[in-house]
Protein backbone atom coordinates (compact mmCIF):
# COMPACT_ATOMS: atom_id res chain seq x y z
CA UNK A 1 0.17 6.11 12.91
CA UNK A 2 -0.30 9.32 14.85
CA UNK A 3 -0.96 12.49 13.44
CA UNK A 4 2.47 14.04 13.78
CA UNK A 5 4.57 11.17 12.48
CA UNK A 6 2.19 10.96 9.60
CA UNK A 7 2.98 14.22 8.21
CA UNK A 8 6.95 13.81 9.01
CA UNK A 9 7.09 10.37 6.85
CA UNK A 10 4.82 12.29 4.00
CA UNK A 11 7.68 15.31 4.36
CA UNK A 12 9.94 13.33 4.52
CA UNK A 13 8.71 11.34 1.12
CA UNK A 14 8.19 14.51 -0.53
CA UNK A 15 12.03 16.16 0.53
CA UNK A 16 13.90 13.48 -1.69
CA UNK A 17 11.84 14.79 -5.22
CA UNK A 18 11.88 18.52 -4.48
CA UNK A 19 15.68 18.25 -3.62
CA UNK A 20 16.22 16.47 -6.67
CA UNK A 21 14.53 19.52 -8.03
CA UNK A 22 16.89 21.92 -6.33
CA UNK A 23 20.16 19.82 -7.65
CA UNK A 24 18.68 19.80 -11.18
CA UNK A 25 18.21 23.64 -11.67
CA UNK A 26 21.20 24.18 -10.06
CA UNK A 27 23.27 22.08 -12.53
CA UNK A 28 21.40 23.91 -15.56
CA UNK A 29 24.00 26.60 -15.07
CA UNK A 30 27.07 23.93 -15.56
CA UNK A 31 25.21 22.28 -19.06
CA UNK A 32 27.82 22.46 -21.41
CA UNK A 33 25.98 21.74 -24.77
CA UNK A 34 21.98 22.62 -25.91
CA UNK A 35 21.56 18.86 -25.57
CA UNK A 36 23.14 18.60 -22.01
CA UNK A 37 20.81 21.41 -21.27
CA UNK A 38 17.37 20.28 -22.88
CA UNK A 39 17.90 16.48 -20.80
CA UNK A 40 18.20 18.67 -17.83
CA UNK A 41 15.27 21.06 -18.44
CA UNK A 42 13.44 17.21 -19.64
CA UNK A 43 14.15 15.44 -16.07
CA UNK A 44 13.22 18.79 -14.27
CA UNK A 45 9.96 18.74 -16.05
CA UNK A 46 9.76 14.58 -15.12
CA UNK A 47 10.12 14.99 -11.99
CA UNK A 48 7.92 17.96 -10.62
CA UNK A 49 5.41 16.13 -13.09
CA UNK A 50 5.50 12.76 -10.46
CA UNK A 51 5.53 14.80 -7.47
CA UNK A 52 2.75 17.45 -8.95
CA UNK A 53 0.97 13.74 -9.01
CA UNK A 54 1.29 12.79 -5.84
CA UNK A 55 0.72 15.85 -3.88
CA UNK A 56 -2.89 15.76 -5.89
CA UNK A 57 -3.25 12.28 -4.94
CA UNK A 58 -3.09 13.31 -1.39
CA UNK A 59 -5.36 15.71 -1.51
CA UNK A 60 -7.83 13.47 -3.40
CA UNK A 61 -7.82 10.68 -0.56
CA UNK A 62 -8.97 13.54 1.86
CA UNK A 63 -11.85 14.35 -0.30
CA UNK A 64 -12.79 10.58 -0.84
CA UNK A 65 -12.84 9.81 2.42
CA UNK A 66 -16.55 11.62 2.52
CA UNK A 67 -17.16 11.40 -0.88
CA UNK A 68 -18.62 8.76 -3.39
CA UNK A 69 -17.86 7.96 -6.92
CA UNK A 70 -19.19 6.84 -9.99
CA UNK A 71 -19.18 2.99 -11.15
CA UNK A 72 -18.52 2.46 -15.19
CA UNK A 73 -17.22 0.04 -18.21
CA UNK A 74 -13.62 0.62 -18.18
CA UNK A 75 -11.60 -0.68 -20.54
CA UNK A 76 -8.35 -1.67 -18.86
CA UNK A 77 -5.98 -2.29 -21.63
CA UNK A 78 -6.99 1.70 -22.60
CA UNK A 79 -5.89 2.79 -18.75
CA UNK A 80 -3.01 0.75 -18.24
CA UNK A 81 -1.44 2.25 -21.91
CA UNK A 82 -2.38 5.30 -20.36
CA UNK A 83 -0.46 4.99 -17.26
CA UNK A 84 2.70 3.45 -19.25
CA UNK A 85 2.29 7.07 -21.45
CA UNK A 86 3.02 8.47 -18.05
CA UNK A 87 5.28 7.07 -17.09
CA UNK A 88 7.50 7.80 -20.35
CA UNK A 89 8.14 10.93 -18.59
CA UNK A 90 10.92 8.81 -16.61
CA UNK A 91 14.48 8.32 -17.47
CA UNK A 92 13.65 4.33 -16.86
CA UNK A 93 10.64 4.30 -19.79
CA UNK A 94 12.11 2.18 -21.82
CA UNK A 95 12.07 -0.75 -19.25
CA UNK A 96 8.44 -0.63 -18.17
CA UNK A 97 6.51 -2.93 -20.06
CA UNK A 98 2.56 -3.57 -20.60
CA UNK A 99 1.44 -7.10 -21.51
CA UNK A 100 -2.49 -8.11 -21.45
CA UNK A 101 -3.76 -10.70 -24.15
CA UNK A 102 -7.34 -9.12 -24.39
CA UNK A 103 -9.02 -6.04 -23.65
CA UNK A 104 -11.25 -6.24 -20.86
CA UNK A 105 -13.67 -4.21 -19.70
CA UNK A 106 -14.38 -3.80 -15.82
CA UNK A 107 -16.55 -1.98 -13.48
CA UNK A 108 -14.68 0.57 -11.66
CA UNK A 109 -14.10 4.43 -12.16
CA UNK A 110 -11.38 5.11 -14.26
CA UNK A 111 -9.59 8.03 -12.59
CA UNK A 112 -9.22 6.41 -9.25
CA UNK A 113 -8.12 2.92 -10.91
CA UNK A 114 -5.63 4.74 -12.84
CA UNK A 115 -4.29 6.84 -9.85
CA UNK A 116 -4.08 3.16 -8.12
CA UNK A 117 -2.23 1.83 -11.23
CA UNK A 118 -0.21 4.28 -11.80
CA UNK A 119 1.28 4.62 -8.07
CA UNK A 120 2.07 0.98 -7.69
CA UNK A 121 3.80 1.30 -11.41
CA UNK A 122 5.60 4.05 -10.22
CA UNK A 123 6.85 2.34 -7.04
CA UNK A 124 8.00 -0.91 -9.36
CA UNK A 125 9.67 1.94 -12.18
CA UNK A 126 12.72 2.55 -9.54
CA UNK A 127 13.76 -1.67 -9.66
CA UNK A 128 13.07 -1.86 -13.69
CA UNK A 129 16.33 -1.95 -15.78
CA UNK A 130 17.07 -3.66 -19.56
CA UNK A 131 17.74 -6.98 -18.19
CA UNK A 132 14.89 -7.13 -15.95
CA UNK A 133 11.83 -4.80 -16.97
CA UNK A 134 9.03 -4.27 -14.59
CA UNK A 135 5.48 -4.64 -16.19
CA UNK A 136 1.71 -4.34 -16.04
CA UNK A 137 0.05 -7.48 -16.55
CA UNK A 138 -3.76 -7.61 -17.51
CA UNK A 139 -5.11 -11.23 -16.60
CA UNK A 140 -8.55 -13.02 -16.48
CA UNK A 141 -9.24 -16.04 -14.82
CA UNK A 142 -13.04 -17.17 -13.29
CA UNK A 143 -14.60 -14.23 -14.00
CA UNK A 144 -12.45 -11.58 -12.71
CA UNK A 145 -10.06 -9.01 -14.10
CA UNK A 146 -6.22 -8.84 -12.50
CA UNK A 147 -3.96 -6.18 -12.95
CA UNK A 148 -0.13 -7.21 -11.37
CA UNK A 149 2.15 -4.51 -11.47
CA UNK A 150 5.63 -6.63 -11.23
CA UNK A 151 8.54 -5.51 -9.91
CA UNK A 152 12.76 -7.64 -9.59
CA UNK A 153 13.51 -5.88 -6.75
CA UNK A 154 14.53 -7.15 -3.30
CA UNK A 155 12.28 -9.67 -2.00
CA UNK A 156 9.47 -8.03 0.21
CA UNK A 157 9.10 -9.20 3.84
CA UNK A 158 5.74 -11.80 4.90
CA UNK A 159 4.82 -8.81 7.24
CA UNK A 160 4.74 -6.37 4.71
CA UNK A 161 2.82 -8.38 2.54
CA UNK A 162 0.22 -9.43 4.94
CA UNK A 163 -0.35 -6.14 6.05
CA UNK A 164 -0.54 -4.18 2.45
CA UNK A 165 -4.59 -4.60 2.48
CA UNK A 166 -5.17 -2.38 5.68
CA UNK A 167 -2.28 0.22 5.64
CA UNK A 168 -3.54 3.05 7.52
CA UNK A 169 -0.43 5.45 7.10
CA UNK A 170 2.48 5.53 5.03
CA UNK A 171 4.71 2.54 5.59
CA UNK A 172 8.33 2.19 4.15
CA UNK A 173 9.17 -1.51 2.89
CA UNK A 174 12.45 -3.18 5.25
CA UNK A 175 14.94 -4.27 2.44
CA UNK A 176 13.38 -1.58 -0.34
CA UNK A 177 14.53 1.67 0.49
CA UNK A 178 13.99 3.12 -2.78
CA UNK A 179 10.64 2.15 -2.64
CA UNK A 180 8.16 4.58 -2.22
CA UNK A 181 6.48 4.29 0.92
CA UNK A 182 3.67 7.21 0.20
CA UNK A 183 3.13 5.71 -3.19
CA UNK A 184 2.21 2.26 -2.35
CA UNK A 185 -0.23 3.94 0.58
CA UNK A 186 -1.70 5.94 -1.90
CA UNK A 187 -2.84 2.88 -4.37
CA UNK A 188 -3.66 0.73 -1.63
CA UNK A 189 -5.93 3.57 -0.63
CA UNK A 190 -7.60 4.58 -4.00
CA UNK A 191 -7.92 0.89 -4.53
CA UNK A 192 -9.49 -0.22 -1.46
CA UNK A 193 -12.29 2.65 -1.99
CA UNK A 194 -13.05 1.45 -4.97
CA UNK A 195 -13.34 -2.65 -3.86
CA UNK A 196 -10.49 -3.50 -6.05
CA UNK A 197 -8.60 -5.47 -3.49
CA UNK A 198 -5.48 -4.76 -3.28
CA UNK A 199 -2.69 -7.77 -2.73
CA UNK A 200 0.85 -8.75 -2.96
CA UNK A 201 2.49 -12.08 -4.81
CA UNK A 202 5.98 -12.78 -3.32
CA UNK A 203 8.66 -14.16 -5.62
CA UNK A 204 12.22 -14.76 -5.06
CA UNK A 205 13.26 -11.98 -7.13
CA UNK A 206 10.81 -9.23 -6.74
CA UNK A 207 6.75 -8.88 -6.18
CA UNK A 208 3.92 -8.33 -7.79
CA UNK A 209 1.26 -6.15 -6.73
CA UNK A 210 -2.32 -7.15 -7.58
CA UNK A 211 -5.48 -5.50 -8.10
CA UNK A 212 -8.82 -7.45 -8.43
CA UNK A 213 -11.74 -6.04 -10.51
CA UNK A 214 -15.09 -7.54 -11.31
CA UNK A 215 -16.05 -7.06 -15.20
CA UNK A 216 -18.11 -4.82 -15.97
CA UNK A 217 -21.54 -5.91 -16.53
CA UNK A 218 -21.77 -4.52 -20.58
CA UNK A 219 -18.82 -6.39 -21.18
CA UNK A 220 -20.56 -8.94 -22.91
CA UNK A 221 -22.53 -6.84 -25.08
CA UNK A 222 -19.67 -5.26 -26.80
C-alpha cells in the first residue's frame, strides 16, 4: 500500500473513535441524572483510553522497525489477565472471557506481546455479547505456547486469512466492517517482530486468531 492511501485508511480508522468522542461530550450537556452523567464521563474516558493506545502503538512500530528488544520469562496467564483488566474499560467487559488451564511461561518481551494481545482482543471485543463471549485462550501442545484470541463474528474470507502473516498496511476484513482494520495490522506487526507467528483458525461462526510462542527456557526451573 502506497504512502498516501496508508495514511487515509489510518485517518480514516482513527475518525470513527474521535467522533465518537465529539458525540459523547456533546451529549454531557443533555445527561439528565448524576448517573446518566458519570456513564457518559466513564465511556468518554474508555474510549480516548483505546485510541490514546493505538496512536502509541503506531508510533512504537516506527521505532521498532530499527530497533531491537529484549527476550525474557513471561508468564502468560499474568499478561493475558492484564490485557482482560484493559479491556474492562469497555462497555462489552463483561463478555470477554480468559480461559488457560496452566500458567506458562514463554520467551518473548512482555510489552510488545501484550500490545499484540491486546489489539487482536480488542478487534474480537466489538463481536462479543452474553450469548456468545469472545475469549483468550492459553494452550500448550508439543512444546509450544498458543494464545487464540476467539471471536463469533462473521466468518472471515480464505484470502484474508492466508494473507494475515505478511500484511504490510492496514487491511479492512470483507464481511467485518466493524472490525478494526488498523488493529489487527498492528498485532500482526508487534507479533511478527517478536517471532510469535501470527495465524488465523476459520470456523463457521467466527475466528480465532493465534499467536505461537516458544517457552521460555527457565520454565522448567520454576
Amino acid at each position: 500500500m502506497e504512502v498516501q492511501n496508508y495514511l487515509a485508511f489510518t485517518a480514516s480508522e482513527l475518525s470513527a473513535p474521535l467522533s465518537l468522542l465529539r458525540q459523547l461530550t456533546l451529549a454531557l450537556d443533555y445527561a439528565e441524572t448524576p448517573r446518566d452523567e458519570s456513564l457518559l464521563k466513564s465511556e468518554i474516558v474508555a474510549v480516548s483510553d483505546q485510541l490514546m493506545k493505538t496512536i502509541e502503538n503506531l508510533s512504537e512500530i516506527e521505532r521498532l522497525e530499527s530497533g531491537v528488544f529484549v527476550s525474557e520469562p513471561v508468564c502468560v496467564r499474568s499478561l493475558c489477565d492484564d490485557v482482560k483488566t484493559e479491556l474492562e474499560h469497555s462497555d462489552h467487559s463483561r463478555h470477554f472471557l480468559v480461559k488457560y488451564s496452566k500458567s506458562p511461561l514463554a520467551a518473548s518481551n512482555y510489552h510488545l506481546l501484550k500490545n499484540a494481545v491486546y489489539n487482536f482482543s480488542l478487534s474480537a471485543l466489538h463481536f462479543s455479547t452474553e450469548e456468545t463471549p469472545s475469549r483468550i485462550e492459553v494452550k500448550t501442545k508439543n512444546n509450544q505456547i498458543r494464545i487464540e484470541i476467539r471471536d463469533f463474528g462473521p466468518a472471515v474470507p480464505k484470502s484474508f486469512a492466508d494473507s494475515l502473516k505478511n500484511l504490510s498496511a492496514p487491511t479492512s476484513i470483507p464481511m467485518r466492517p466493524l472490525s478494526s482494520g488498523l488493529n489487527l495490522y498492528l498485532a500482526t506487526k508487534f507479533a511478527n517482530f517478536l517471532g510469535a507467528r501470527p495465524g488465523l483458525i476459520r470456523h463457521q461462526d467466527g475466528a480465532s486468531f493465534t499467536l505461537d510462542l516458544a517457552p521460555s527456557k527457565q520454565a522448567s526451573l520454576l
